[in-house]
N, C-alpha and C. Protein backbone atom coordinates (compact mmCIF):
# COMPACT_ATOMS: atom_id res chain seq x y z
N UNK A 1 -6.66 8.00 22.21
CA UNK A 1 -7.18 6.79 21.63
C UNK A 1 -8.02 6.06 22.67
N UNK A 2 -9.06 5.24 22.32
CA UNK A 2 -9.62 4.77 22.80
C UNK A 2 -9.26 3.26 23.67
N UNK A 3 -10.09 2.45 23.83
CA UNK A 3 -9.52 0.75 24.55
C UNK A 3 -9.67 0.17 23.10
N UNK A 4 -8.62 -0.75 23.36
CA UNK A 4 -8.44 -1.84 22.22
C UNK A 4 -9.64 -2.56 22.40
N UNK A 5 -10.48 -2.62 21.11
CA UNK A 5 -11.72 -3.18 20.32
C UNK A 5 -11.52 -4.78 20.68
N UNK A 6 -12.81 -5.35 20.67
CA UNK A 6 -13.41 -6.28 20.83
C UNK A 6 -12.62 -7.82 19.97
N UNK A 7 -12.13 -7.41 18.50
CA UNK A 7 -11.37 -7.98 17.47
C UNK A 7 -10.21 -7.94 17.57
N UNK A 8 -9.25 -8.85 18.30
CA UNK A 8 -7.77 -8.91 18.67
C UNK A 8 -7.65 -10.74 17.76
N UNK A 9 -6.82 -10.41 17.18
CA UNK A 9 -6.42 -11.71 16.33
C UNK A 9 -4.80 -12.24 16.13
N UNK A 10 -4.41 -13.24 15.98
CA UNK A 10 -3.26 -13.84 15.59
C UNK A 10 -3.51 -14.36 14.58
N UNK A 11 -2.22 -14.43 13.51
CA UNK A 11 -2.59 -15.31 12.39
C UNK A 11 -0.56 -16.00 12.48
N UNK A 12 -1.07 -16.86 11.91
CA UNK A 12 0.36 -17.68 11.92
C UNK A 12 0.65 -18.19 10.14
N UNK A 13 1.23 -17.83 9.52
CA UNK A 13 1.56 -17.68 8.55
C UNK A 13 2.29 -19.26 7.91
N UNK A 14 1.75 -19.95 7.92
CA UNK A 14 2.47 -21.58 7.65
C UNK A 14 3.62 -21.68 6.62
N UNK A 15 3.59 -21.00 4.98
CA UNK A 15 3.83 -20.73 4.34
C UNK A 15 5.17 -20.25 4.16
N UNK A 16 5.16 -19.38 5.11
CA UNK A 16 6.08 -18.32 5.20
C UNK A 16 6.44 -18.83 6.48
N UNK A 17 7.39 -19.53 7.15
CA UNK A 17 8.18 -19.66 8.40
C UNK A 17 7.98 -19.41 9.43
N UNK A 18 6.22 -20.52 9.18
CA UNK A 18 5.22 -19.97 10.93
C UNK A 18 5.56 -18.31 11.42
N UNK A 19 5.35 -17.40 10.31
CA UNK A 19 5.45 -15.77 11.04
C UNK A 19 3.96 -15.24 11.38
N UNK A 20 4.07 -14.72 12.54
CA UNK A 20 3.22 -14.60 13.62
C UNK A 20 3.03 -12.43 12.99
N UNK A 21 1.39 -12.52 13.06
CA UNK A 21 1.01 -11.03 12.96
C UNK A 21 -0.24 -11.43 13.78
N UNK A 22 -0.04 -10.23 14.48
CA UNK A 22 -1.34 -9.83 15.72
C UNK A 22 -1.51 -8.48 15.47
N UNK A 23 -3.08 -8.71 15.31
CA UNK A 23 -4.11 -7.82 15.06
C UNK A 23 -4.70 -7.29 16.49
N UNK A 24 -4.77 -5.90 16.54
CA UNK A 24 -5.93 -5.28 17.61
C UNK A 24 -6.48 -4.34 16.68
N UNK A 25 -7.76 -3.96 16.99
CA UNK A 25 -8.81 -3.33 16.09
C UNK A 25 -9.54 -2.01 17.26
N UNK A 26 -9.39 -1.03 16.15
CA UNK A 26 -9.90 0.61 16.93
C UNK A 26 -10.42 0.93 16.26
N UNK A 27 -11.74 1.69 16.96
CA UNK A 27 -12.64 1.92 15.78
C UNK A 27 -12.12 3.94 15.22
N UNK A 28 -12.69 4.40 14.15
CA UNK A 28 -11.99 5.07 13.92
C UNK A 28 -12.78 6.51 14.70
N UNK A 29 -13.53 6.33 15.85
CA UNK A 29 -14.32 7.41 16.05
C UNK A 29 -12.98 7.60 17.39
N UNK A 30 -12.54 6.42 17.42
CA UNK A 30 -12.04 6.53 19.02
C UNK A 30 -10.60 6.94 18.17
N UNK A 31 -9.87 7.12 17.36
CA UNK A 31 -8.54 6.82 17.13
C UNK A 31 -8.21 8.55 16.82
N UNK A 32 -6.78 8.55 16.55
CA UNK A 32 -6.42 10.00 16.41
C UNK A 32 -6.54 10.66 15.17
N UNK A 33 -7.37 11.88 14.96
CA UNK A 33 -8.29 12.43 13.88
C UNK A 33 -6.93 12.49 12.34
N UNK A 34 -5.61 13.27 13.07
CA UNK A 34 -4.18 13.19 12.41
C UNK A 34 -4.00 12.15 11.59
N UNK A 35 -3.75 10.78 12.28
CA UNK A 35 -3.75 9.97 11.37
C UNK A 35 -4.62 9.50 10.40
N UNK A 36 -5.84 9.41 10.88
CA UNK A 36 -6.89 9.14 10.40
C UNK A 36 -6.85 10.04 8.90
N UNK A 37 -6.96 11.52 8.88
CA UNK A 37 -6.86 12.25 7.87
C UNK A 37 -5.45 11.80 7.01
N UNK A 38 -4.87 11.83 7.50
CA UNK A 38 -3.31 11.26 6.51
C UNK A 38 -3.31 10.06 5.52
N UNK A 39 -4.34 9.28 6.16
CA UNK A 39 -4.69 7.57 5.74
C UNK A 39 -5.22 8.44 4.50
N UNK A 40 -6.81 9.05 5.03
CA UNK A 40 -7.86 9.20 3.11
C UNK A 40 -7.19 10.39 2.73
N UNK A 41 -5.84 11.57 2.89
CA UNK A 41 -5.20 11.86 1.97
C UNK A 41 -4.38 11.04 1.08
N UNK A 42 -3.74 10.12 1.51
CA UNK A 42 -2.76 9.36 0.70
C UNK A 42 -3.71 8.30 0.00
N UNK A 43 -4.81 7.70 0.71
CA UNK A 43 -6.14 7.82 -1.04
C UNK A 43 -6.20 8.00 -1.58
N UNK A 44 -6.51 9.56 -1.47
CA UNK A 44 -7.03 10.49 -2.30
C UNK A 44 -5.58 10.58 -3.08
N UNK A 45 -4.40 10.68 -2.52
CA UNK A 45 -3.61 10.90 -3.76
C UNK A 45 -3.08 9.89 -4.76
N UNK A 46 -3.73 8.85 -4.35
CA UNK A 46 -3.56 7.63 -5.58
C UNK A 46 -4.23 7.97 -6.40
N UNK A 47 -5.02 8.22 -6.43
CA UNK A 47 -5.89 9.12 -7.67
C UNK A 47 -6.87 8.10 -8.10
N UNK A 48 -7.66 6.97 -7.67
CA UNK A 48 -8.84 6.30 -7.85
C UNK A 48 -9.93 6.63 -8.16
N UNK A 49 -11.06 6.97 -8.55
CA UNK A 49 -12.37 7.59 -8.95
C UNK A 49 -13.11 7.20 -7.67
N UNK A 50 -12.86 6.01 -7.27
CA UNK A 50 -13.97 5.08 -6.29
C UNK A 50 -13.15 4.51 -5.18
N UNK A 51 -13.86 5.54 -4.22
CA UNK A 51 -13.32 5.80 -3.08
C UNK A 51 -14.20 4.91 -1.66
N UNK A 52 -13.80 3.98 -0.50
CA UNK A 52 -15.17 3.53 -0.24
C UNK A 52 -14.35 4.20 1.38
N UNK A 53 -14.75 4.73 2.21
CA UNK A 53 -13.97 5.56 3.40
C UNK A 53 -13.99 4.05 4.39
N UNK A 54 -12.91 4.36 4.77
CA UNK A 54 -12.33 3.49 5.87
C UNK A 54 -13.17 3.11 6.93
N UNK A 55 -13.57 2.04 7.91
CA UNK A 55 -14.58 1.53 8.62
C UNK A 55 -13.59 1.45 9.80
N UNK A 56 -12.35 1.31 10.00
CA UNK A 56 -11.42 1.05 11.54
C UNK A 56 -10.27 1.02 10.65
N UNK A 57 -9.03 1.12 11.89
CA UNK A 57 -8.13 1.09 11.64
C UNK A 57 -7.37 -0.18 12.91
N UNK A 58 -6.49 -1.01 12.30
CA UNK A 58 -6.12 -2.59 12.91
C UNK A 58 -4.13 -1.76 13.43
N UNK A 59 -3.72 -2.01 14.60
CA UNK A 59 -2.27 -2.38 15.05
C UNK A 59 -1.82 -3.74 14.82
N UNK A 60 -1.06 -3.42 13.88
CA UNK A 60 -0.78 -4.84 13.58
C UNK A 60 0.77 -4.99 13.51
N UNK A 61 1.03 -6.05 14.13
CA UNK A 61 2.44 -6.30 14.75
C UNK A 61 3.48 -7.29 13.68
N UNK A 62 4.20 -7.66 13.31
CA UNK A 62 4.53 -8.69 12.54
C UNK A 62 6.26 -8.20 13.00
N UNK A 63 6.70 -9.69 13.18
CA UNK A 63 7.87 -9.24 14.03
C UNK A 63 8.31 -7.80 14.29
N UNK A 64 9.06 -7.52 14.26
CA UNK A 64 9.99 -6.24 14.64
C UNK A 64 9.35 -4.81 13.93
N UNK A 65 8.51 -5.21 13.06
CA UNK A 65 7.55 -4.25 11.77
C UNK A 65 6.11 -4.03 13.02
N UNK A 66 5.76 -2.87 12.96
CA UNK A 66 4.41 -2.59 13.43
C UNK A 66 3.74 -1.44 13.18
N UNK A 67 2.31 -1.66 12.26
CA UNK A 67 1.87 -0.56 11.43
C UNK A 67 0.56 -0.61 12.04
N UNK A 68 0.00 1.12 11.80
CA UNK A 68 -1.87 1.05 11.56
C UNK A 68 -2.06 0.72 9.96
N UNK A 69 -3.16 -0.04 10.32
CA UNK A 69 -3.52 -0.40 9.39
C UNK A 69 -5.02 0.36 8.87
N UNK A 70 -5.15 1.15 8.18
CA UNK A 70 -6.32 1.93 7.90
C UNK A 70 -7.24 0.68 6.83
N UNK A 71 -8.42 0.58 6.61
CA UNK A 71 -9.22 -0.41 6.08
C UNK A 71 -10.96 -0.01 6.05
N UNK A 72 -11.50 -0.77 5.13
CA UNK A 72 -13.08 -1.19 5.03
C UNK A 72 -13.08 -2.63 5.13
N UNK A 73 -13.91 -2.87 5.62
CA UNK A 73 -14.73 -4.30 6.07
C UNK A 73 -13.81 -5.33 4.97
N UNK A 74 -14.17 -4.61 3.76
CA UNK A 74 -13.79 -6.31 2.56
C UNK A 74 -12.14 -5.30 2.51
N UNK A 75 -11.51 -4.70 2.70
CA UNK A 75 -9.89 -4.23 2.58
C UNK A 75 -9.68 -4.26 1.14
N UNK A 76 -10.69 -3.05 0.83
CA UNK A 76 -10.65 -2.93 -1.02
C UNK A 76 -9.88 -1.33 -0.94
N UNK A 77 -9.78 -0.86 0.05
CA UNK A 77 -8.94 0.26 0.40
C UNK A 77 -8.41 0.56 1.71
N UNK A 78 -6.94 0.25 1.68
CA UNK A 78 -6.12 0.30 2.94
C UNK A 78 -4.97 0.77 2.90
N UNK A 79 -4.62 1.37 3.65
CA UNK A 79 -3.19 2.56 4.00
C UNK A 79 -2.56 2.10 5.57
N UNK A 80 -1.54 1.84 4.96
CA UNK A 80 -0.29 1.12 5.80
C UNK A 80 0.29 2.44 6.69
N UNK A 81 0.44 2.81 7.93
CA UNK A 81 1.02 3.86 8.38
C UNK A 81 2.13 3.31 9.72
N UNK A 82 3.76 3.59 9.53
CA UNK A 82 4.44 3.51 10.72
C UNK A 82 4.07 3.93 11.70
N UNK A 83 3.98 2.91 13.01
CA UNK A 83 3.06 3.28 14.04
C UNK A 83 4.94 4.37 14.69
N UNK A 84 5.70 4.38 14.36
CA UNK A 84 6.98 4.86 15.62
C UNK A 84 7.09 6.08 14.20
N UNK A 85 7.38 5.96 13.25
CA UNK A 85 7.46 7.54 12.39
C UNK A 85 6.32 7.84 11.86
N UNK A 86 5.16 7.05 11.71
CA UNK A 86 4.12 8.29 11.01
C UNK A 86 4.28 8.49 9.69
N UNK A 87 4.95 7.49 9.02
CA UNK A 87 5.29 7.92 7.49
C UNK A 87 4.49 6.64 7.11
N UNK A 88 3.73 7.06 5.75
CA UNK A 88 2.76 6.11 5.48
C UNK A 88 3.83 5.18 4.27
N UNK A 89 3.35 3.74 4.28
CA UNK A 89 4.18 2.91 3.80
C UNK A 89 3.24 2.04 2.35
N UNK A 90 2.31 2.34 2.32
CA UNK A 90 1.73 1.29 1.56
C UNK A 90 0.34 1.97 1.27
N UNK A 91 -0.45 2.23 -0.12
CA UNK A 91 -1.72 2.49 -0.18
C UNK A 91 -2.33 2.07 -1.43
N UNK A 92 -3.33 1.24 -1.11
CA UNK A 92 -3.91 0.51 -1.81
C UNK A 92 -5.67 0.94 -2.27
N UNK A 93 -6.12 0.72 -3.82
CA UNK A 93 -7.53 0.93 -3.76
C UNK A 93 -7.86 -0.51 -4.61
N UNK A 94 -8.25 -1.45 -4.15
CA UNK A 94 -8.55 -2.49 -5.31
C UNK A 94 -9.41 -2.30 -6.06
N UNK A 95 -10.80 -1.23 -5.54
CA UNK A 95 -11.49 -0.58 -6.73
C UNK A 95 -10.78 -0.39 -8.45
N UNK A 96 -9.58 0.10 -8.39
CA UNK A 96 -8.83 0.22 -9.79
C UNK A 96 -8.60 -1.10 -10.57
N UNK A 97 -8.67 -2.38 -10.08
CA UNK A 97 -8.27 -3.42 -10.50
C UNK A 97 -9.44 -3.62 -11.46
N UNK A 98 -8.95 -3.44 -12.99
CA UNK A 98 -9.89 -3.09 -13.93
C UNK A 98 -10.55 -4.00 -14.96
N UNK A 99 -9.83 -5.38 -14.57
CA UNK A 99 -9.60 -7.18 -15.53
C UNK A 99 -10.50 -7.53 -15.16
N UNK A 100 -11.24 -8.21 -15.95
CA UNK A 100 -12.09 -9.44 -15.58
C UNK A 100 -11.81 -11.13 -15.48
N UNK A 101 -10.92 -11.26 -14.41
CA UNK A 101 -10.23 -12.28 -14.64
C UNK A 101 -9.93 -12.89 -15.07
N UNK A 102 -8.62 -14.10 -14.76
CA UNK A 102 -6.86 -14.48 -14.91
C UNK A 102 -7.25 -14.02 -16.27
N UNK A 103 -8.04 -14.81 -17.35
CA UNK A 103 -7.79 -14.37 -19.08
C UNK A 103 -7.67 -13.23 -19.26
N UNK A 104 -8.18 -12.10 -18.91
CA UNK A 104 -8.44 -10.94 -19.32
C UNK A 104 -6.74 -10.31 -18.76
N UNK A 105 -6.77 -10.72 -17.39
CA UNK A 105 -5.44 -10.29 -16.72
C UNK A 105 -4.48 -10.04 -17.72
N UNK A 106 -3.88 -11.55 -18.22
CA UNK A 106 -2.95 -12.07 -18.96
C UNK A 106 -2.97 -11.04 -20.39
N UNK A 107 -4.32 -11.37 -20.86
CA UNK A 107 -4.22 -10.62 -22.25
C UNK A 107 -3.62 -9.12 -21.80
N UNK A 108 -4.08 -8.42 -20.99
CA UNK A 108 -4.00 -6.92 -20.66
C UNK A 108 -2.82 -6.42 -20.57
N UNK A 109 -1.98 -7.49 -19.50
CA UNK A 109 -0.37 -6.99 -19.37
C UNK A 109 0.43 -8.51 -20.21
N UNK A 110 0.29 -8.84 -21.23
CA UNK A 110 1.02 -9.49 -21.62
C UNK A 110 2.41 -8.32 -22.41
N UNK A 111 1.87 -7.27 -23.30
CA UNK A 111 3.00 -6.22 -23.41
C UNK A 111 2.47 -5.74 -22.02
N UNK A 112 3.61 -4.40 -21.79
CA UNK A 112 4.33 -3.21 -20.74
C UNK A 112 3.42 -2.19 -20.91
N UNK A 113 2.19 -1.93 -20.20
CA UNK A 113 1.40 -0.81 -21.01
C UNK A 113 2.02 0.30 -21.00
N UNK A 114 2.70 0.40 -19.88
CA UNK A 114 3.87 1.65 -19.80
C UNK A 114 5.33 1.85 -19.82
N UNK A 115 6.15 2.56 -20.56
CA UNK A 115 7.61 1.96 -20.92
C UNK A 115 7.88 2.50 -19.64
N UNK A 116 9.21 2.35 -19.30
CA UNK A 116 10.16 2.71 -18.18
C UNK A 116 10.19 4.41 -17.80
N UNK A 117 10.46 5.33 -18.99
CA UNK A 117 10.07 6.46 -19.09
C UNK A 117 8.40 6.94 -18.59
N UNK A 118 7.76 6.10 -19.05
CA UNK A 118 6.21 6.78 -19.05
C UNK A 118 6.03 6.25 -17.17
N UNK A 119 6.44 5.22 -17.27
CA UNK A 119 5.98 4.59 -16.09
C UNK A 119 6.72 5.55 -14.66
N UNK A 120 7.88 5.79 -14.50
CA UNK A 120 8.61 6.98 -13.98
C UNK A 120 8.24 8.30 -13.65
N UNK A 121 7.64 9.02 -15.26
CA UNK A 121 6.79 10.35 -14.84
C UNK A 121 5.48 9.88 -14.37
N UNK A 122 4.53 8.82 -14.31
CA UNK A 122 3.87 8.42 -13.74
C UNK A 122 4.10 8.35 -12.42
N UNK A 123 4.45 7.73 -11.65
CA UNK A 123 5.21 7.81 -10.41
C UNK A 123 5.74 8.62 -9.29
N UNK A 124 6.02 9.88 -10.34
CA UNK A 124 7.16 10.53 -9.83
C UNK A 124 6.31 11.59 -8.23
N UNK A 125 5.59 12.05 -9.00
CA UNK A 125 4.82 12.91 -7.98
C UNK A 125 4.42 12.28 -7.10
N UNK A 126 3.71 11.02 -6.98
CA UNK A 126 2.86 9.94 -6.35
C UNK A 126 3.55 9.85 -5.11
N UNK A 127 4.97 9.76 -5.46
CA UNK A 127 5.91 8.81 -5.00
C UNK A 127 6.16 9.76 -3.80
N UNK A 128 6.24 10.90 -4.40
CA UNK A 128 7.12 11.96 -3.21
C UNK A 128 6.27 12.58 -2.45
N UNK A 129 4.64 12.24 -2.77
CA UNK A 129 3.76 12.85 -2.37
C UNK A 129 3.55 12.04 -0.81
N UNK A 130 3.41 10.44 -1.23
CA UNK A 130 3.17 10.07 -0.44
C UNK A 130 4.23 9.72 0.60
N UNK A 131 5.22 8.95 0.18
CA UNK A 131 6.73 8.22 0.69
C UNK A 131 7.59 9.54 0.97
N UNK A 132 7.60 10.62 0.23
CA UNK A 132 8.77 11.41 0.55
C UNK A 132 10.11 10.89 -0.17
N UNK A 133 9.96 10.10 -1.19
CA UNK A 133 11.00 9.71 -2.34
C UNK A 133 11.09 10.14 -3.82
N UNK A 134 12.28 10.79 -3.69
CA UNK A 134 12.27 11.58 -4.75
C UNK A 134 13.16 10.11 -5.87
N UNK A 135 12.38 9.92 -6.87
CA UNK A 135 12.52 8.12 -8.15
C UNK A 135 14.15 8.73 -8.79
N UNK A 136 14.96 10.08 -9.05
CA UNK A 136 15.70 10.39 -9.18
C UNK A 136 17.01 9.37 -9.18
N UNK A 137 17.44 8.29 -10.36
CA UNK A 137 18.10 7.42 -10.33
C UNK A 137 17.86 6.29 -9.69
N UNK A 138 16.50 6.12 -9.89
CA UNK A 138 16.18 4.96 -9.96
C UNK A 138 15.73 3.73 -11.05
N UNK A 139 15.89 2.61 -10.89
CA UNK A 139 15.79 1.93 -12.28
C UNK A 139 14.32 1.26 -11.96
N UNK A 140 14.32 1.02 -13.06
CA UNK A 140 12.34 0.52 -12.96
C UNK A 140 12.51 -1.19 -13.96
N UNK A 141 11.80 -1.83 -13.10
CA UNK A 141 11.61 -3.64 -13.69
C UNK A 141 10.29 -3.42 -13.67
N UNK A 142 9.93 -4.69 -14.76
CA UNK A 142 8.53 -4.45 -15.21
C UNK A 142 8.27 -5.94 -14.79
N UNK A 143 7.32 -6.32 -14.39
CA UNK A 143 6.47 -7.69 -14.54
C UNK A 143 4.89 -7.96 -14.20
N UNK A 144 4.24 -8.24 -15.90
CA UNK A 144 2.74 -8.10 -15.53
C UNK A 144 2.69 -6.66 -15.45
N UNK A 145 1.58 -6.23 -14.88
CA UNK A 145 1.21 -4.92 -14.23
C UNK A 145 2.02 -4.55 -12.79
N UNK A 146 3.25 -5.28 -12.35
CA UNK A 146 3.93 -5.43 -11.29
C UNK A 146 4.75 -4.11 -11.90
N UNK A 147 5.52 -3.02 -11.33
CA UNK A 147 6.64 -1.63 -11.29
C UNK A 147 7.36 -1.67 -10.29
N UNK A 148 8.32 -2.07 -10.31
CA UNK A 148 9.19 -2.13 -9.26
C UNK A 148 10.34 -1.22 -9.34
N UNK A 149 10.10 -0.14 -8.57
CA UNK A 149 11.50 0.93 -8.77
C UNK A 149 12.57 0.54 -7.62
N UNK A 150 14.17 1.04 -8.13
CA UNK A 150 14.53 0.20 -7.06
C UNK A 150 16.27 1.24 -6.90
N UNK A 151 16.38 1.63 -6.26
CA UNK A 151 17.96 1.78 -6.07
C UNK A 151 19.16 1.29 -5.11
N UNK A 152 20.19 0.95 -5.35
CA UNK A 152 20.73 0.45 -4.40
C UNK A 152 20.89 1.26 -2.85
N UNK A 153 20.73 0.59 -1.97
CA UNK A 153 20.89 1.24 -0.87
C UNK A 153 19.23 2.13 -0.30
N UNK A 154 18.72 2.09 -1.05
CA UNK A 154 17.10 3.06 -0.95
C UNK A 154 16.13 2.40 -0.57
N UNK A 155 14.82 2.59 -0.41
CA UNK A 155 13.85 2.30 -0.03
C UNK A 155 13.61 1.70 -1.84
N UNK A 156 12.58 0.76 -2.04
CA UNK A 156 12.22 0.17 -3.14
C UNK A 156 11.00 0.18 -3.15
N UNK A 157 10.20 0.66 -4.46
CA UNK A 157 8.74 1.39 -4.52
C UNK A 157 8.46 0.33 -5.33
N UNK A 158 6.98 -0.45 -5.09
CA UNK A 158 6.36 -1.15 -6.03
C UNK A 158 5.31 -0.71 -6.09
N UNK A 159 4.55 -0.10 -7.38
CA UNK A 159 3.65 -0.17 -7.91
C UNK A 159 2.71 -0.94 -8.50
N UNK A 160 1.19 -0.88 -8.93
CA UNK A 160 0.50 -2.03 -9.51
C UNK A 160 -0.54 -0.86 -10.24
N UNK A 161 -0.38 -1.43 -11.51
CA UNK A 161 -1.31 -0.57 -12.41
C UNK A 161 -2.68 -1.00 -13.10
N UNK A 162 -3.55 -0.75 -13.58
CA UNK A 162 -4.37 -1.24 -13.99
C UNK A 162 -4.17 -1.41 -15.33
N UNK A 163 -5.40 -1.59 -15.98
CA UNK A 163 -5.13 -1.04 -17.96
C UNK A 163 -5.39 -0.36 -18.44
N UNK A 164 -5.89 0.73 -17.11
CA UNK A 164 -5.65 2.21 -18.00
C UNK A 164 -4.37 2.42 -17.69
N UNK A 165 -3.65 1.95 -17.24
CA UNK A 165 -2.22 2.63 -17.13
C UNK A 165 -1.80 3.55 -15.58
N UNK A 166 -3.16 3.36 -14.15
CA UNK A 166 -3.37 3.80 -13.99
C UNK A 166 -2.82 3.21 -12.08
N UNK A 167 -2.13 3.88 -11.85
CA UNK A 167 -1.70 3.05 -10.46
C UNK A 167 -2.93 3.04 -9.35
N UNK A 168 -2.72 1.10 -8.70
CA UNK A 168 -4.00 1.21 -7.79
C UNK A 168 -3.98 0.74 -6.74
N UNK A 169 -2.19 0.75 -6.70
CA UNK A 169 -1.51 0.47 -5.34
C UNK A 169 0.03 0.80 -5.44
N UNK A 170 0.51 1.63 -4.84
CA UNK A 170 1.85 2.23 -4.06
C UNK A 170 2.80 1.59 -3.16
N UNK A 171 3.77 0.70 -2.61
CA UNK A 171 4.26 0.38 -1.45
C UNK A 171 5.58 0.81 -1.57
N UNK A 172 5.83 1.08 -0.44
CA UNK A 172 7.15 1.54 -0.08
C UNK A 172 7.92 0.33 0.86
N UNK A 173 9.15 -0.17 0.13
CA UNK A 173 9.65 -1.37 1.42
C UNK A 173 10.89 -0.98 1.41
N UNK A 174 11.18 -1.12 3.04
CA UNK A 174 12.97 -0.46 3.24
C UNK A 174 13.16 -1.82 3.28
N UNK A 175 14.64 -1.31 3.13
CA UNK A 175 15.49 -2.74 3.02
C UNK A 175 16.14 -4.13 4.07
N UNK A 176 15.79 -2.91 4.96
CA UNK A 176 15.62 -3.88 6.01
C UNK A 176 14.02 -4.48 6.63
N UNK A 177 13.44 -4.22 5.73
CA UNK A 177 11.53 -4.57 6.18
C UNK A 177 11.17 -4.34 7.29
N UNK A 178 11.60 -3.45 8.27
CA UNK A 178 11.12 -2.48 9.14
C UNK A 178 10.34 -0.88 8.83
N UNK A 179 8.75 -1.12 8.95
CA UNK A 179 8.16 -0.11 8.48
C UNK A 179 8.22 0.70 9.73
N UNK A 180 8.34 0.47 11.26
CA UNK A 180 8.12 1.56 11.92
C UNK A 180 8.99 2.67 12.58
């Protein structure tokens, strides 16, 4: 890897119990090709049409949690990766976000476009493709276009779908909110 980039940031989170995340920024010519490829596979396996390739990747610290952060300029596609295991935690394309806003939102997921069943075999591959979690007794809550799979004791998968029915973000959160 290269020297930490020019863009080193703090943000202090007011909101949330003054929590402190620091940013350092690498560009992706200098960073390791491994990860780098792992980031636009787990993209590519969200299954998006519109793909925009990553511009750098950010270390970003937030207490005891510390991930690469794979990204483009506006962060309309970004992949969360444990900087200490290497297991990717989070992948996002906002390209899929398919509403034309809040009205349209509301109308779209006011019903479940997908029942619990549909929403599950949806998932299922996604899930293990990317996380390495097999949804196998897990229960699924619905809210909005929000999927929240969840088992006791497990890692808890939230999904976000569009109105095709069509997932356009993945996260994986352990239970203790330590991604690395």
């Amino acid at each position: 890897m290269g020297a930490v980039g020019d863009d080193q940031s703090i943000y202090i989170d007011l909101d949330h119990g003054n929590q402190i995340t620091a940013s350092f920024m690498y560009s992706l010519k200098d960073f390791k090709a491994a990860l780098t490829n792992k980031a636009h596979r787990s993209l590519k396996t969200l299954g998006m049409t519109t793909i925009k390739p990553f511009e750098y990747v950010l270390r970003q610290q937030e207490g005891k949690d510390t991930v690469w952060n794979f990204r483009d300029d506006n962060e309309l596609n970004n992949v969360l990766i444990g900087i200490k295991t290497g297991k990717v935690w989070s992948v996002k394309s906002e390209y899929g976000m398919d509403w034309d806003g809040d009205k349209d939102f509301v109308k779209a997921f006011a019903k479940p476009k997908l029942s619990k069943t549909q929403v599950l075999a949806a998932a299922k591959s996604k899930v293990q493709s990317l996380f390495g979690i097999n949804l196998k007794g897990y229960t699924v809550k619905i809210k909005d276009n929000v999927y929240t799979f969840s088992k006791k004791g497990a890692i808890t998968v939230v999904g976000k779908i569009n109105k095709k029915g069509a997932f356009y973000s993945l996260e994986a959160k352990p239970a203790n909110g330590v991604r690395n």
